[in-house]
Protein backbone atom coordinates (compact mmCIF):
# COMPACT_ATOMS: atom_id res chain seq x y z
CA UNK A 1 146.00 51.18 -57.10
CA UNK A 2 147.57 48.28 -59.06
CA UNK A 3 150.73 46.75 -58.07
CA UNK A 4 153.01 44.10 -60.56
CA UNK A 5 155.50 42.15 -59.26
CA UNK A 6 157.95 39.88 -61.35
CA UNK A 7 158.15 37.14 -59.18
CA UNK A 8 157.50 33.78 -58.74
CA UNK A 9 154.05 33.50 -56.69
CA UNK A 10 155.31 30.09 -54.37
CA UNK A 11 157.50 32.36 -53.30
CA UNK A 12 155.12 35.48 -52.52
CA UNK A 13 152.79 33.39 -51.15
CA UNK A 14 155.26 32.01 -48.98
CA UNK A 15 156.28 35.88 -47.72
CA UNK A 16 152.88 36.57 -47.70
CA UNK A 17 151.09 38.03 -44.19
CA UNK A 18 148.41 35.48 -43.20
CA UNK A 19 144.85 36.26 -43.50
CA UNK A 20 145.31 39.67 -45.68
CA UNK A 21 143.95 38.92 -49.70
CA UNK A 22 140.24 39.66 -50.06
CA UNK A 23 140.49 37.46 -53.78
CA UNK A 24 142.03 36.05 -56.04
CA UNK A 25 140.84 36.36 -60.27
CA UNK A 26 143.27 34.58 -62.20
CA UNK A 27 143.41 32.57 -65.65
CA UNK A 28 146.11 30.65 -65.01
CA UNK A 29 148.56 29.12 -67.84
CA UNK A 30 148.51 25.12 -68.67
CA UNK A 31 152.01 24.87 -70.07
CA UNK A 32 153.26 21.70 -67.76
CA UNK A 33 153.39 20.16 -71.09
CA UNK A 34 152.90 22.17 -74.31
CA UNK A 35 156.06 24.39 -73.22
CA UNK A 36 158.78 22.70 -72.29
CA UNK A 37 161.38 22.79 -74.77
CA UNK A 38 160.60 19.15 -76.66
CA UNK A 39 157.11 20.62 -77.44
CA UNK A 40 157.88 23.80 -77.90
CA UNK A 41 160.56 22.88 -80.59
CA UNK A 42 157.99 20.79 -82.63
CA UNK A 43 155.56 23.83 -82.53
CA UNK A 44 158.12 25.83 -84.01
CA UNK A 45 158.67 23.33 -86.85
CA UNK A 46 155.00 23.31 -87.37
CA UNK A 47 154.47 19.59 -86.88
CA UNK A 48 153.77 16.43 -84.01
CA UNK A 49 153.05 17.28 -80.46
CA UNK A 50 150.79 18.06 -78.62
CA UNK A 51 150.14 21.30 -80.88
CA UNK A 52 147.56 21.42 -83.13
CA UNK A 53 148.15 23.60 -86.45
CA UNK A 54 145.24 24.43 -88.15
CA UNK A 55 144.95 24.93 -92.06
CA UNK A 56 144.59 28.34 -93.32
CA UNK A 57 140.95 29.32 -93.11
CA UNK A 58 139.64 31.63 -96.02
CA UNK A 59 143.21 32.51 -96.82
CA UNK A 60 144.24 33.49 -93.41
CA UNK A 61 146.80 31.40 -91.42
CA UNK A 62 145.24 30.56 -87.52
CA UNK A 63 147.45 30.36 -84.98
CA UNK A 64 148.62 26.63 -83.32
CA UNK A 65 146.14 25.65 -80.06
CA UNK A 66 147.70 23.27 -78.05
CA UNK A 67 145.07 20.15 -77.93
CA UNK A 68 144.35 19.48 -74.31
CA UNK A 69 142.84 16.09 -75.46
CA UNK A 70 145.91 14.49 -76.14
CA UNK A 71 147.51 14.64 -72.42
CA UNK A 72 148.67 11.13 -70.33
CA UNK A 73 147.11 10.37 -67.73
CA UNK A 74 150.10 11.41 -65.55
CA UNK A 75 150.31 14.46 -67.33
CA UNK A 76 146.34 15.65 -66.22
CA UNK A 77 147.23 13.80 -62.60
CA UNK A 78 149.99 16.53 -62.44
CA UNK A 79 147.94 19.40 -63.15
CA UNK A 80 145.71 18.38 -60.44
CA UNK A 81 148.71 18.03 -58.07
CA UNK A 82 149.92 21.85 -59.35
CA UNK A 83 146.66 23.48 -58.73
CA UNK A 84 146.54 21.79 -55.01
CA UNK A 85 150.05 23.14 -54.30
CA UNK A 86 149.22 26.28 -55.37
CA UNK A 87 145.79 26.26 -53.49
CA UNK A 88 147.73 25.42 -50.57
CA UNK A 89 150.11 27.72 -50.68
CA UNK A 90 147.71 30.49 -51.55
CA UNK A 91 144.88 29.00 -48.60
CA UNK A 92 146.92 31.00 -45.72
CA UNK A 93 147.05 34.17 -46.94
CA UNK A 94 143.02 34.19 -47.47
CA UNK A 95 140.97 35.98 -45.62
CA UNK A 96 138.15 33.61 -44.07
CA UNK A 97 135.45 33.78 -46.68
CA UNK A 98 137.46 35.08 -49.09
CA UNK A 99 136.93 33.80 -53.06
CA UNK A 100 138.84 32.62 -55.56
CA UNK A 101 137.88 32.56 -59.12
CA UNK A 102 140.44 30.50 -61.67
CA UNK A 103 139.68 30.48 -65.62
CA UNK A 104 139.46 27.25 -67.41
CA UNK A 105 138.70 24.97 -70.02
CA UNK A 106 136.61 22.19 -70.54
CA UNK A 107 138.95 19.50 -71.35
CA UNK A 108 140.93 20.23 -68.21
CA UNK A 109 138.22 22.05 -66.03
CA UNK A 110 137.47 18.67 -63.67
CA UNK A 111 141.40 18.17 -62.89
CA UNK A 112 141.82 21.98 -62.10
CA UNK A 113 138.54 21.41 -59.93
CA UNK A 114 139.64 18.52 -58.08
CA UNK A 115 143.09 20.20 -57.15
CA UNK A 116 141.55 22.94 -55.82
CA UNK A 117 139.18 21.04 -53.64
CA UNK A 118 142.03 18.38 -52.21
CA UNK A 119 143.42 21.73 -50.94
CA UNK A 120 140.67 22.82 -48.67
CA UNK A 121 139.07 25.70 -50.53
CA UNK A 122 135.28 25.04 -50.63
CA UNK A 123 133.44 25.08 -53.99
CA UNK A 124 130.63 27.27 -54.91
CA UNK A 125 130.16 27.31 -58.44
CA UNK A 126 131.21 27.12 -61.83
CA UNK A 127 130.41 29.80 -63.57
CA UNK A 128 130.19 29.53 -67.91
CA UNK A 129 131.43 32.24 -70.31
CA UNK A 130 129.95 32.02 -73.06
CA UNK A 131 131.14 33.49 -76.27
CA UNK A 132 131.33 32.65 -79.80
CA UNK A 133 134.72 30.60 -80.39
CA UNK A 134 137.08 28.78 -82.98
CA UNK A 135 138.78 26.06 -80.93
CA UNK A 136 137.10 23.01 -81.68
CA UNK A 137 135.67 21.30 -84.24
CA UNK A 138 138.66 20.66 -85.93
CA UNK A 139 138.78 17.61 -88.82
CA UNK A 140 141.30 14.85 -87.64
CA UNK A 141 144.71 15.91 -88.03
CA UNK A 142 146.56 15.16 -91.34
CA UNK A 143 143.77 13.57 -92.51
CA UNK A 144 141.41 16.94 -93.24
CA UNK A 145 141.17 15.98 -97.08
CA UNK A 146 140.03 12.12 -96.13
CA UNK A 147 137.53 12.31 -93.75
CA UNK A 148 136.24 15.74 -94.82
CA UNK A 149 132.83 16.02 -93.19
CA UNK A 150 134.05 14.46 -89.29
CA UNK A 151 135.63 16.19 -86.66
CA UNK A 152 136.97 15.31 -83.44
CA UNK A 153 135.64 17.58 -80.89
CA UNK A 154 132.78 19.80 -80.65
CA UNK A 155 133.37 23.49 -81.10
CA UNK A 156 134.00 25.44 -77.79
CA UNK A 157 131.45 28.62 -77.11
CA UNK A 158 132.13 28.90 -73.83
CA UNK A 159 134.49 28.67 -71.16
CA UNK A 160 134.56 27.72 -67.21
CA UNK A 161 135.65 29.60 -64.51
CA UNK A 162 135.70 27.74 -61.28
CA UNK A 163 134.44 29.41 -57.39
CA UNK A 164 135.80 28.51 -54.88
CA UNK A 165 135.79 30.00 -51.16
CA UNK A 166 138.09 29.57 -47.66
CA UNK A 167 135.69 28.93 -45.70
CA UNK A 168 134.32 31.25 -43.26
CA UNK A 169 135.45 31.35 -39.47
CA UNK A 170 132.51 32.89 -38.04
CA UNK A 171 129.25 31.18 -37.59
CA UNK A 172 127.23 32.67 -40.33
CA UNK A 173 128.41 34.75 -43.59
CA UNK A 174 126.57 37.52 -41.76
CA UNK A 175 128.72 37.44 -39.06
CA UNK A 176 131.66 36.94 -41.66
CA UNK A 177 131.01 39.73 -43.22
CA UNK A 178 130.94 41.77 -40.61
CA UNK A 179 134.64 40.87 -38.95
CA UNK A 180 136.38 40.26 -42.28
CA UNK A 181 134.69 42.13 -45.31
CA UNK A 182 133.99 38.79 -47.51
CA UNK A 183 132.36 35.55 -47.66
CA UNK A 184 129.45 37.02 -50.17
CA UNK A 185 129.41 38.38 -53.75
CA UNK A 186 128.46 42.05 -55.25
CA UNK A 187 125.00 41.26 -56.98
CA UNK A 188 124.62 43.16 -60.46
CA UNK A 189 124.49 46.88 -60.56
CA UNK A 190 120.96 46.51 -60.70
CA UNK A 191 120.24 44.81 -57.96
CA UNK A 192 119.82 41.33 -60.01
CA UNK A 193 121.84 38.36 -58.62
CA UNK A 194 125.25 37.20 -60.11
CA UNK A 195 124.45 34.69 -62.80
CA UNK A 196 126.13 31.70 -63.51
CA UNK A 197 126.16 31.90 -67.41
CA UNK A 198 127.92 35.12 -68.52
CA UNK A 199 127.67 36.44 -71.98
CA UNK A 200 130.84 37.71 -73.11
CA UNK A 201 132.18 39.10 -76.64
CA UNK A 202 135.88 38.01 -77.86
CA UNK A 203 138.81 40.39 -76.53
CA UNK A 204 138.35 43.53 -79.21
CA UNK A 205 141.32 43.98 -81.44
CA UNK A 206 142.42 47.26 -79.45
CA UNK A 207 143.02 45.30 -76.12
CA UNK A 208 144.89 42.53 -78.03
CA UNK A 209 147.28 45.35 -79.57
CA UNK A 210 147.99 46.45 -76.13
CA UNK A 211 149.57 42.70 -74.95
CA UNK A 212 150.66 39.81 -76.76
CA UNK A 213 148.94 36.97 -74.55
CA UNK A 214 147.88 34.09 -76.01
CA UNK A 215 144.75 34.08 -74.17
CA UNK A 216 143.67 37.55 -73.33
CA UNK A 217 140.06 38.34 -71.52
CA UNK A 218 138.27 41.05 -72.43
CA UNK A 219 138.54 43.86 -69.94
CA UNK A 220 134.47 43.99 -69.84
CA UNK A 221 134.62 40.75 -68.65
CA UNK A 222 137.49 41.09 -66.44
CA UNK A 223 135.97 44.48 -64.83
CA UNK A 224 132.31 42.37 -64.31
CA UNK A 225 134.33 39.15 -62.28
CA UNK A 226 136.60 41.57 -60.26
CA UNK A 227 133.58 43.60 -58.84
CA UNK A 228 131.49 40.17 -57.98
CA UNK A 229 134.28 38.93 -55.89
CA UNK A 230 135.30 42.02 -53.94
CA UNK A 231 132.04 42.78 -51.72
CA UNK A 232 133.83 45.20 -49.75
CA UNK A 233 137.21 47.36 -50.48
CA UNK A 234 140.29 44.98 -50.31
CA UNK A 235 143.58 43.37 -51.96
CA UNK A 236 142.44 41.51 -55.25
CA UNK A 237 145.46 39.07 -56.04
CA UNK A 238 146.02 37.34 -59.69
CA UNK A 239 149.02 35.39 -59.24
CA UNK A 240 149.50 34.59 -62.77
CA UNK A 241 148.86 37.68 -64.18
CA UNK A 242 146.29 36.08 -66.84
C-alpha cells in the first residue's frame, strides 16, 4: 500500500511516532542554489549561472544541467548542514538498525556524506550505479569553438547512492533482527550478496512520459534498492519523493 502526502517532511518528521520507519530510499533534490529565483531567472533566459546550456547535439536541443562544480564554498558547507538537519530530524523516527539509502552525485556526494554522518547515522557503504550518461564532458562554456578538443570534466557513467544505518540497540544484528525486523539487507533473489556496483539502464521513455522529473530512476532500479533495504515487512519512507 503506498501512501503520498503533500507536505513538508521537517514537519512529518517532527509528528512522526518514534522508532516506527523500517527505511528510507530517497534521491533527494540539490536546488539550495540552482532554484531560487536569481538562478532560476537566468536559466530561463538561457545564459550565466550556475546552469549549464549545452549546444544542440546532432540537431537536437539538450536540456540545461545545473553544474555542481561551480558552487562557493558556503554554498557546499550548506548542503552539508541541510542533509544533517534532515538526518536529525529523520534519526528518531528510525527503527534501531534501520537503513537509509540517499541518491547522489559525484561532485556533491562527500558533502551529502559528511552531513549525514555529523548526524549520527552510521555509514555502511556507497553503493555505484552505473549507467551510460551525458552529463559531463562538456567543452568550456562559451568557448566550445576555441578550445575544441578540451573539456572540463570527465563524463559521468555512474552515480552514488550513499548507506547509511541507526545503529542497532541490541548487542548483535542477530539479536536486532529479531526485536525490530532490520539492521541487515535482502541478498539477491538468488541467494548472491547485494553488490556494491549496480548496473542500471537509463529511465525508458515510457516511465519518463508518466512524470515530468528532472531526474527520474528507473523503476527496475528503484524496485532492486527498495527490496535490499526492507529485510522484513515494514514502512519504507522517501521523504522527497525522488
Amino acid at each position: 500500500m503506498n501512501e503520498i502526502l503533500n507536505i513538508d517532511c521537517f514537519e512529518w518528521l517532527a509528528g512522526r511516532e518514534p522508532k516506527s520507519l523500517h527505511a528510507v530510499c530517497t534521491d533527494p533534490p540539490y536546488g539550495l542554489v540552482e532554484f531560487t529565483p536569481g538562478e532560476v531567472a537566468k536559466l530561463r533566459n538561457g545564459k550565466g549561472g550556475v546552469w549549464r546550456i549545452p549546444p544542440s547535439f546532432d540537431g537536437k536541443k539538450r536540456n540545461p544541467l545545473p553544474r555542481f562544480s561551480v558552487l562557493t564554498l558556503e554554498q557546499r558547507q550548506n548542503i552539508e548542514k541541510y542533509f544533517q538537519q534532515w538526518a536529525e530530524a529523520l534519526l528518531p523516527a528510525l527503527i534501531p538498525g534501520a537503513h537509509v539509502l540517499v541518491a547522489s552525485n559525484p561532485v556533491l556526494s562527500s558533502h551529502v556524506f559528511q552531513g549525514l554522518l555529523s548526524s549520527g547515522l552510521e555509514p555502511r557503504a556507497t553503493l555505484m550505479r552505473v549507467y551510460h550518461g551525458f552529463r559531463g564532458g562538456d567543452r568550456p562554456k562559451n568557448a566550445e569553438q576555441e578550445f575544441p578538443d578540451l573539456c572540463v570534466s570527465p563524463r559521468g557513467n555512474y552515480e552514488p547512492w550513499l548507506l547509511f544505518r541507526r545503529p542497532i540497540e541490541e548487542k548483535t544484528v542477530a539479536q536486532n533482527l529479531r526485536k525490530w525486523g532490520v539492521g541487515a539487507l535482502r541478498m539477491l533473489e538468488n541467494g548472491g550478496p547485494v553488490p556494491d556496483v549496480i548496473p542500471s539502464s537509463k529511465t525508458p521513455a515510457i516511465e519518463k512520459s508518466i512524470s515530468d522529473h528532472p531526474s527520474l530512476k528507473p523503476q527496475q532500479l528503484l524496485r532492486f534498492l527498495c527490496r535490499m533495504v526492507m529485510p522484513t515487512e515494514g514502512i519504507l519512507l522517501d521523504p522527497f519523493m525522488g
